[in-house]
N, C-alpha and C. Protein backbone atom coordinates (compact mmCIF):
# COMPACT_ATOMS: atom_id res chain seq x y z
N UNK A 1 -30.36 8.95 -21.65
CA UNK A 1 -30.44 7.67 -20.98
C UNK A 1 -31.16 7.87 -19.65
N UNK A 2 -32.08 6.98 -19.37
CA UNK A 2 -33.16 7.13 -18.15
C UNK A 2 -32.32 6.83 -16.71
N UNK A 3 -32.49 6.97 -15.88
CA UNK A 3 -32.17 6.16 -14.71
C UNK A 3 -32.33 4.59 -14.61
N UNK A 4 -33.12 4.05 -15.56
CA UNK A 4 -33.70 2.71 -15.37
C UNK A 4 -32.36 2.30 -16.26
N UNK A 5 -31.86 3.22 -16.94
CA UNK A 5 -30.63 2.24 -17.76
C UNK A 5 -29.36 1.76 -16.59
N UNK A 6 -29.37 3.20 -15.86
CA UNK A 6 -28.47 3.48 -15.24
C UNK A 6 -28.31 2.13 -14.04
N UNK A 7 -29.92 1.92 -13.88
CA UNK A 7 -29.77 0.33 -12.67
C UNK A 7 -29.74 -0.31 -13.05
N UNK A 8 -30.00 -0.93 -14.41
CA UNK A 8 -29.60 -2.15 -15.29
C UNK A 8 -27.71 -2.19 -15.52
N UNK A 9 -27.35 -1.11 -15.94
CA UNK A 9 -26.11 -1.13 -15.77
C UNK A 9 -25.13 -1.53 -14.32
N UNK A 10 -25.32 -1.01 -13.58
CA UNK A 10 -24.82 -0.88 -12.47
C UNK A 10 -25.12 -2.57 -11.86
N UNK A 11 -26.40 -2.56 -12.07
CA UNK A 11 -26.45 -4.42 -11.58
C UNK A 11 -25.66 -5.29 -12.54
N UNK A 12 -25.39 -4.81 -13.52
CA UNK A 12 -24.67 -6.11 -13.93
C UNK A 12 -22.91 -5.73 -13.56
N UNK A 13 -22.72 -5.10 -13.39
CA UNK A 13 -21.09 -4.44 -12.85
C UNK A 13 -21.32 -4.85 -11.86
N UNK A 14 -22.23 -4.36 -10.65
CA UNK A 14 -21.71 -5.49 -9.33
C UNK A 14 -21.96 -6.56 -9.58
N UNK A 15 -22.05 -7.66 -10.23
CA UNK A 15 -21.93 -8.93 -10.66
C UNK A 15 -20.88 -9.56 -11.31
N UNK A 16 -20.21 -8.73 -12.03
CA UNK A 16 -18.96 -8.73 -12.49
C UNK A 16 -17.71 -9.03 -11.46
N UNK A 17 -17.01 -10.32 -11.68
CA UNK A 17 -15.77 -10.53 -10.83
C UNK A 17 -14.77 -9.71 -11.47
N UNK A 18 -13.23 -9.47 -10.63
CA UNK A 18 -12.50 -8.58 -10.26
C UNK A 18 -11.78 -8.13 -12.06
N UNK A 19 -11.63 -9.82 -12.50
CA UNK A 19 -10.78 -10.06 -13.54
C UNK A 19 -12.03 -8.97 -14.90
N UNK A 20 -13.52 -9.29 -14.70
CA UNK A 20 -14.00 -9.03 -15.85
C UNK A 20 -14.77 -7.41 -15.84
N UNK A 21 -13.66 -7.01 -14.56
CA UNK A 21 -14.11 -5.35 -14.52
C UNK A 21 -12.95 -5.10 -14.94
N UNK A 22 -12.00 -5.35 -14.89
CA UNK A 22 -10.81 -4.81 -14.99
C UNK A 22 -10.49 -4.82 -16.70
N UNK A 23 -10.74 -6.05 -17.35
CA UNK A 23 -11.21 -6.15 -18.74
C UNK A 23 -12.22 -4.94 -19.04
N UNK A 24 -13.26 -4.79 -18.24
CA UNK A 24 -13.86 -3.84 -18.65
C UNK A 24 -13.37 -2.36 -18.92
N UNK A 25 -13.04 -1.83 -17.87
CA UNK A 25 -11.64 -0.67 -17.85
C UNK A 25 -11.15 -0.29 -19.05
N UNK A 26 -10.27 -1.91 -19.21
CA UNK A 26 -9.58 -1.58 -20.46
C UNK A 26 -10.01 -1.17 -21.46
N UNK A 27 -11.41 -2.30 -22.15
CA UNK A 27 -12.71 -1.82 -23.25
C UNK A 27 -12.66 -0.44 -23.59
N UNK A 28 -13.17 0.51 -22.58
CA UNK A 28 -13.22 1.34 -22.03
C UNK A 28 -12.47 2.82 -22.84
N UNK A 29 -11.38 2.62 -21.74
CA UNK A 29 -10.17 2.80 -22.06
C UNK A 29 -9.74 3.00 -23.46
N UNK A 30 -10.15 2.17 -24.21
CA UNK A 30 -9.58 1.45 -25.81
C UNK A 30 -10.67 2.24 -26.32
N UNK A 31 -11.51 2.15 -26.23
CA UNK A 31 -12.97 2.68 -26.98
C UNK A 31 -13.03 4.30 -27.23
N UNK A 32 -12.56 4.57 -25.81
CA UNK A 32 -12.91 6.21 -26.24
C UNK A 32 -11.71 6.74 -25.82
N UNK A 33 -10.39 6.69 -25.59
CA UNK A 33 -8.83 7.29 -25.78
C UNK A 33 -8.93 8.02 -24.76
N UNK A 34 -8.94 7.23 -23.24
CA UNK A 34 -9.13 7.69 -21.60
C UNK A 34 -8.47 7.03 -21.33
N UNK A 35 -8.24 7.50 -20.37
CA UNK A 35 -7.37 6.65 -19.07
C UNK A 35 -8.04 6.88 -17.70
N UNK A 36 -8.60 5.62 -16.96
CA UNK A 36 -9.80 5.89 -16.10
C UNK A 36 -7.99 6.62 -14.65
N UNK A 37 -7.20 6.51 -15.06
CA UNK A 37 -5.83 6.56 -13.98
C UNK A 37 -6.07 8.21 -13.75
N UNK A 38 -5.90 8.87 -14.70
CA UNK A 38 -5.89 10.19 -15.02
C UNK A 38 -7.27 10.85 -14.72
N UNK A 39 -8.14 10.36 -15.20
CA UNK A 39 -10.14 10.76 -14.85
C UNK A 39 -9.89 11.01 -13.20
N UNK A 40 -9.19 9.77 -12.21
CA UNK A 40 -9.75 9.78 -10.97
C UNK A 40 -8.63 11.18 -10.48
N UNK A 41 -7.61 11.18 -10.71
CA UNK A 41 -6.56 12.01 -10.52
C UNK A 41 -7.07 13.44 -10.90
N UNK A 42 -7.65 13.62 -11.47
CA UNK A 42 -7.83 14.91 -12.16
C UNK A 42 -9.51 15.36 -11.84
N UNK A 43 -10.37 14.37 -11.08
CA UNK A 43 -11.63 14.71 -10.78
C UNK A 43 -11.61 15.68 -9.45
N UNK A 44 -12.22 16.59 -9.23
CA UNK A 44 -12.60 17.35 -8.64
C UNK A 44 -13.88 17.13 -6.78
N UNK A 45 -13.54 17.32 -5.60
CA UNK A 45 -14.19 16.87 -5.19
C UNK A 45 -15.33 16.93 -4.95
N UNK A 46 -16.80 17.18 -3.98
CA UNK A 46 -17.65 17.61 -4.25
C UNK A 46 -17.92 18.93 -3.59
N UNK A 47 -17.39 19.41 -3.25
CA UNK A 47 -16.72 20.64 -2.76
C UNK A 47 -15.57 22.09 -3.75
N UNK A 48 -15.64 21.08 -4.76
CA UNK A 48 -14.98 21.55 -6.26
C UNK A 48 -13.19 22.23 -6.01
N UNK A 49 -13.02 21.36 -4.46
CA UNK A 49 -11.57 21.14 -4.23
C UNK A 49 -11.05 19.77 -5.03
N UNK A 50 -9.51 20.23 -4.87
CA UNK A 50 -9.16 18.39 -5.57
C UNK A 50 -9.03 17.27 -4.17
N UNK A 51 -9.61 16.38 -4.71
CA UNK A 51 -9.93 15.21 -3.77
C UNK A 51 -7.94 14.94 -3.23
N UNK A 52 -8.05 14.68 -2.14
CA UNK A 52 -6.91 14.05 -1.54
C UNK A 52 -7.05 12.77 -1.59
N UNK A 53 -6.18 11.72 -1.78
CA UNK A 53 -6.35 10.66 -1.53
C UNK A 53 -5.37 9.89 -0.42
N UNK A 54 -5.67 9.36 0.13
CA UNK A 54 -5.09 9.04 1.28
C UNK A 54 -4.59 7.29 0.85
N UNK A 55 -3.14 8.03 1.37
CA UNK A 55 -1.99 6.54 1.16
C UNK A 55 -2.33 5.31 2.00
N UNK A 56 -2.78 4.07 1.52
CA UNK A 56 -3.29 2.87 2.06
C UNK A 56 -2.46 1.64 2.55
N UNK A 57 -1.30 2.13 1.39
CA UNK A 57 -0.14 0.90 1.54
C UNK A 57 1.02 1.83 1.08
N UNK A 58 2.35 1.09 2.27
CA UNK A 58 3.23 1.37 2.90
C UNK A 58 4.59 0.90 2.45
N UNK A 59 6.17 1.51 2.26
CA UNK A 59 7.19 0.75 2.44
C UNK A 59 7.67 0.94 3.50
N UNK A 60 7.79 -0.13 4.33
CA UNK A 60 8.71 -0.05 5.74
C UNK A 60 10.23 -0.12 5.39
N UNK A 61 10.91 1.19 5.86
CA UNK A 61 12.34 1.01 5.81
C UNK A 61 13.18 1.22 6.72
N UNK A 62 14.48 0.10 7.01
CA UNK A 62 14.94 0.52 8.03
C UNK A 62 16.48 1.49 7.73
N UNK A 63 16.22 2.91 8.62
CA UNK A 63 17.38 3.86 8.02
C UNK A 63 18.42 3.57 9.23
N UNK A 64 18.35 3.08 10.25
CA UNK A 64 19.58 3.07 11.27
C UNK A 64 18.94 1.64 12.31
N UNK A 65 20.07 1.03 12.52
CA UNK A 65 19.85 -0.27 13.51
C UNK A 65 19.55 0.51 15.15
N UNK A 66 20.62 1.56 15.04
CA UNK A 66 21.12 1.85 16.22
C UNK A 66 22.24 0.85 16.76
N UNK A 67 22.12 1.42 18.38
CA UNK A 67 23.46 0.81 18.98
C UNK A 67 23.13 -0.59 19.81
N UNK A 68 21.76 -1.01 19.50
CA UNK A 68 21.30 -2.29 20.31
C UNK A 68 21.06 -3.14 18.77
N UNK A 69 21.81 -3.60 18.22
CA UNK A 69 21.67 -4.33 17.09
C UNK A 69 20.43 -5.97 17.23
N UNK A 70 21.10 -6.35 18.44
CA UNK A 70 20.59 -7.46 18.61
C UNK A 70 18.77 -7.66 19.11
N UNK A 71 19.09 -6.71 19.93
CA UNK A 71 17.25 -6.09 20.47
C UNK A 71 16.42 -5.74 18.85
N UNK A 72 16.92 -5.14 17.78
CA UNK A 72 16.43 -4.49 16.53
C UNK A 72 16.28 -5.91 15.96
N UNK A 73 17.40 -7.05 15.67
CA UNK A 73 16.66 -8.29 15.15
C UNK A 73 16.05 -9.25 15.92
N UNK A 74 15.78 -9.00 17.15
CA UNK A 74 14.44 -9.96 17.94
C UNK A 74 13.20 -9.36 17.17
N UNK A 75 13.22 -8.18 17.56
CA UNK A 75 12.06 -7.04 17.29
C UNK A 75 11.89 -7.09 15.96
N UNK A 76 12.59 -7.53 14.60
CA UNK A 76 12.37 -7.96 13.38
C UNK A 76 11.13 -8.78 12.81
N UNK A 77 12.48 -10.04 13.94
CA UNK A 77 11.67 -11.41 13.68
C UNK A 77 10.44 -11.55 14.21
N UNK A 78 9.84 -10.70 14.96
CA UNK A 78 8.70 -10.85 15.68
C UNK A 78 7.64 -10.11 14.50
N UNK A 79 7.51 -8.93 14.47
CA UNK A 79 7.58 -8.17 13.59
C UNK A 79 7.03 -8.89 11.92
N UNK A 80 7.77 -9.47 11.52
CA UNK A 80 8.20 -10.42 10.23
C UNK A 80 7.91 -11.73 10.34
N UNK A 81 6.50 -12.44 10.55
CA UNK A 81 6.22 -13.52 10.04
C UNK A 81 7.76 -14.13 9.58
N UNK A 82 8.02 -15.64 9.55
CA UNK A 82 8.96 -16.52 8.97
C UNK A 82 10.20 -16.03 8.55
N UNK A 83 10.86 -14.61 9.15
CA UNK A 83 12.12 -14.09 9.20
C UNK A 83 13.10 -15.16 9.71
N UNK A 84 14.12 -15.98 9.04
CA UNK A 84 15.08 -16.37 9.65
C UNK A 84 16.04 -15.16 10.33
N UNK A 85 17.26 -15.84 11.41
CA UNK A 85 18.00 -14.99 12.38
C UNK A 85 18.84 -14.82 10.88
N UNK A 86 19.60 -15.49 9.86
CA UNK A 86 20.26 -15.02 9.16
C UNK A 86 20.12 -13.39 8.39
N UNK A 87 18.76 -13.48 7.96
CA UNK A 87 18.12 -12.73 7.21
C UNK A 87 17.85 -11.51 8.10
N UNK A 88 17.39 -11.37 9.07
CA UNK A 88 17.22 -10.35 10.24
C UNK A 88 18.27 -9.44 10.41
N UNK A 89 19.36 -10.78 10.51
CA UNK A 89 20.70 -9.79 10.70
C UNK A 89 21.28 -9.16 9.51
N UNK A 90 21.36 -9.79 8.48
CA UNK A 90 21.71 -9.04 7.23
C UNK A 90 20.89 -7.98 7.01
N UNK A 91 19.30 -7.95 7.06
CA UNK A 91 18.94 -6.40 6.94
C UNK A 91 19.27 -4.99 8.14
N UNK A 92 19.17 -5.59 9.47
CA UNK A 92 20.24 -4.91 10.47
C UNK A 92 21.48 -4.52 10.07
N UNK A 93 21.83 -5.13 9.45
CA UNK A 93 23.41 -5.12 9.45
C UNK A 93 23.61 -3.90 8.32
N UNK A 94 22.39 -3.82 6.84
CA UNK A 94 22.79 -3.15 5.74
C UNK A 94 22.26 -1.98 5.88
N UNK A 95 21.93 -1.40 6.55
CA UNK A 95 20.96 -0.36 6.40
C UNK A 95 21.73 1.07 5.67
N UNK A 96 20.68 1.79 5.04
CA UNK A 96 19.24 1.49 4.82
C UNK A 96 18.75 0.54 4.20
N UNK A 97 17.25 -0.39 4.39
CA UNK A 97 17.21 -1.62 4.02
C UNK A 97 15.71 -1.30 3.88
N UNK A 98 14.84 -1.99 2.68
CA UNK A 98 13.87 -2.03 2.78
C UNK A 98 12.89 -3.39 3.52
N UNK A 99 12.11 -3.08 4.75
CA UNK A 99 11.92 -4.26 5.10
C UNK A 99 10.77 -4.95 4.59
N UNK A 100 9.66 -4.32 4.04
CA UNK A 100 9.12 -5.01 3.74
C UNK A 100 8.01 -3.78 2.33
N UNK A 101 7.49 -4.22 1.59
CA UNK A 101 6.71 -3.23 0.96
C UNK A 101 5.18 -3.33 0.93
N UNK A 102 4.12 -2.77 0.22
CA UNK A 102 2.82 -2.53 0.53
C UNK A 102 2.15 -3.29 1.44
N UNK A 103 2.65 -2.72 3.00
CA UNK A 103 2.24 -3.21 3.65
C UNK A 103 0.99 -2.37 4.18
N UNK A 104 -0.16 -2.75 4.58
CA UNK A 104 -1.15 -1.78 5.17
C UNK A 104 -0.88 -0.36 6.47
N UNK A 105 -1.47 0.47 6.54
CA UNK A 105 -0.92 1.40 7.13
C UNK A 105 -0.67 1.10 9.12
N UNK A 106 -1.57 0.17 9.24
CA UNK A 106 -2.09 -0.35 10.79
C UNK A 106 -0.86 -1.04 10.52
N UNK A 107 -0.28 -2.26 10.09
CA UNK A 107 0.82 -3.09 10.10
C UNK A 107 2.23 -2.45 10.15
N UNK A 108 2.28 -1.70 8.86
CA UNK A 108 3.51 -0.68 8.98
C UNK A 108 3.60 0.43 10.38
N UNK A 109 2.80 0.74 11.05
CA UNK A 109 2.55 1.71 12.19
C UNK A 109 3.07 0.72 13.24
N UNK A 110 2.65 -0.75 13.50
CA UNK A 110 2.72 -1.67 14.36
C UNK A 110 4.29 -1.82 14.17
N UNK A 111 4.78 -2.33 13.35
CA UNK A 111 6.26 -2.36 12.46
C UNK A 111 7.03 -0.95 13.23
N UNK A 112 7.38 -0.41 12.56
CA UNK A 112 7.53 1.13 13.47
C UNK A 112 7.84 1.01 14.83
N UNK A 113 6.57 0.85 15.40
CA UNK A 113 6.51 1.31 16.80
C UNK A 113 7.35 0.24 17.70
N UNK A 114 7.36 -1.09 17.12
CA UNK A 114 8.09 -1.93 17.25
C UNK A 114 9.50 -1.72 17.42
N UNK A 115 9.92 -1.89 16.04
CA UNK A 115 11.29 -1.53 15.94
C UNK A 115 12.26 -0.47 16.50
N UNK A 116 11.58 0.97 16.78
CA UNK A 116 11.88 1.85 17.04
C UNK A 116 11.93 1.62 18.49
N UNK A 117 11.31 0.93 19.15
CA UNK A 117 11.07 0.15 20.85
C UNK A 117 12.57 0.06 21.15
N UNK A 118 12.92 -0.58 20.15
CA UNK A 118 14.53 -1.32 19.86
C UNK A 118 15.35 -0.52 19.92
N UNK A 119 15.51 0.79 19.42
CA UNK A 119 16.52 1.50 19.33
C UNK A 119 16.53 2.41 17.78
N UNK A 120 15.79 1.59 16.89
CA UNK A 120 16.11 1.54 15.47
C UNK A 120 15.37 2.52 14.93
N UNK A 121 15.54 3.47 13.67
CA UNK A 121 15.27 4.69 13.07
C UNK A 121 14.43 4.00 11.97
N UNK A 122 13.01 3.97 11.41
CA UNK A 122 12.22 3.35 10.82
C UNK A 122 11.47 4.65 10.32
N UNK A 123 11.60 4.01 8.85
CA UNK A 123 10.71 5.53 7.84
C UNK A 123 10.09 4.66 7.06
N UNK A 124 8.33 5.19 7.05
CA UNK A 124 7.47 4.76 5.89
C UNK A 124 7.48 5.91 5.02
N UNK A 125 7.25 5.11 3.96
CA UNK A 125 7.35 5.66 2.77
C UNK A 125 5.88 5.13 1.78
C-alpha cells in the first residue's frame, strides 16, 4: 500500500465524528480478533521502552474531616458546584467518602489543596 492510500485513509478518519470512529474500532476489532485496548497497552515506545501513560482523570476522596468539621464543609461547598449544606455534611460526617470521580487532574489538585486548607486528609486516586 502506497503512502497515497495512507492520506486517503487518514482524511476520511479525521472526518469521521466521535460515534462513527468508535463503530469503527469495533469493525476492526470484529474483523481481525484484536483488541485496539491491549495493542495500545502492550505497544512499545519509540525508545523501545514501554510507554507510560499518564493518569488524566481523578477520584477525589475524602479519608478524614479532621477536627474543624465545619471549615471542611464550607471548603466543600465551594469546592462542589451545587453542593447542598445537607449533603456536605453527610460526606464530612462519613468518611471515607468519595467526593467526586473523573475529575481532571488541575480540578482534583484545586479540590485537595482546598480541602486540606480546612484541616481535612484528601487522597486522589
Amino acid at each position: 500500500m502506497s503512502s497515497q492510500n495512507f492520506d486517503g485513509i487518514i482524511e476520511q478518519i479525521s472526518s469521521m465524528t466521535v460515534k462513527e470512529l468508535s463503530e469503527l474500532v469495533k469493525n476492526i476489532e470484529k474483523t481481525f480478533g484484536v483488541s485496539a485496548a491491549a495493542a495500545v497497552a502492550v505497544a512499545p515506545a519509540a525508545g523501545g521502552e514501554a510507554a507510560v501513560v499518564e493518569k488524566t482523570e481523578f477520584k477525589v476522596s475524602l479519608k478524614d474531616s479532621g477536627p474543624e468539621k465545619i471549615k471542611v464543609i464550607k471548603a466543600l461547598r465551594q469546592v462542589i458546584q451545587g453542593l447542598g449544606l445537607t449533603d456536605a455534611k453527610k460526606l464530612v460526617e462519613e468518611t471515607p467518602s468519595v467526593l467526586q470521580e473523573n475529575v481532571s487532574k488541575e480540578d482534583a489538585q484545586k479540590m485537595k489543596e482546598a480541602l486540606e486548607a480546612a484541616g481535612a486528609k484528601v487522597e486522589l486516586l
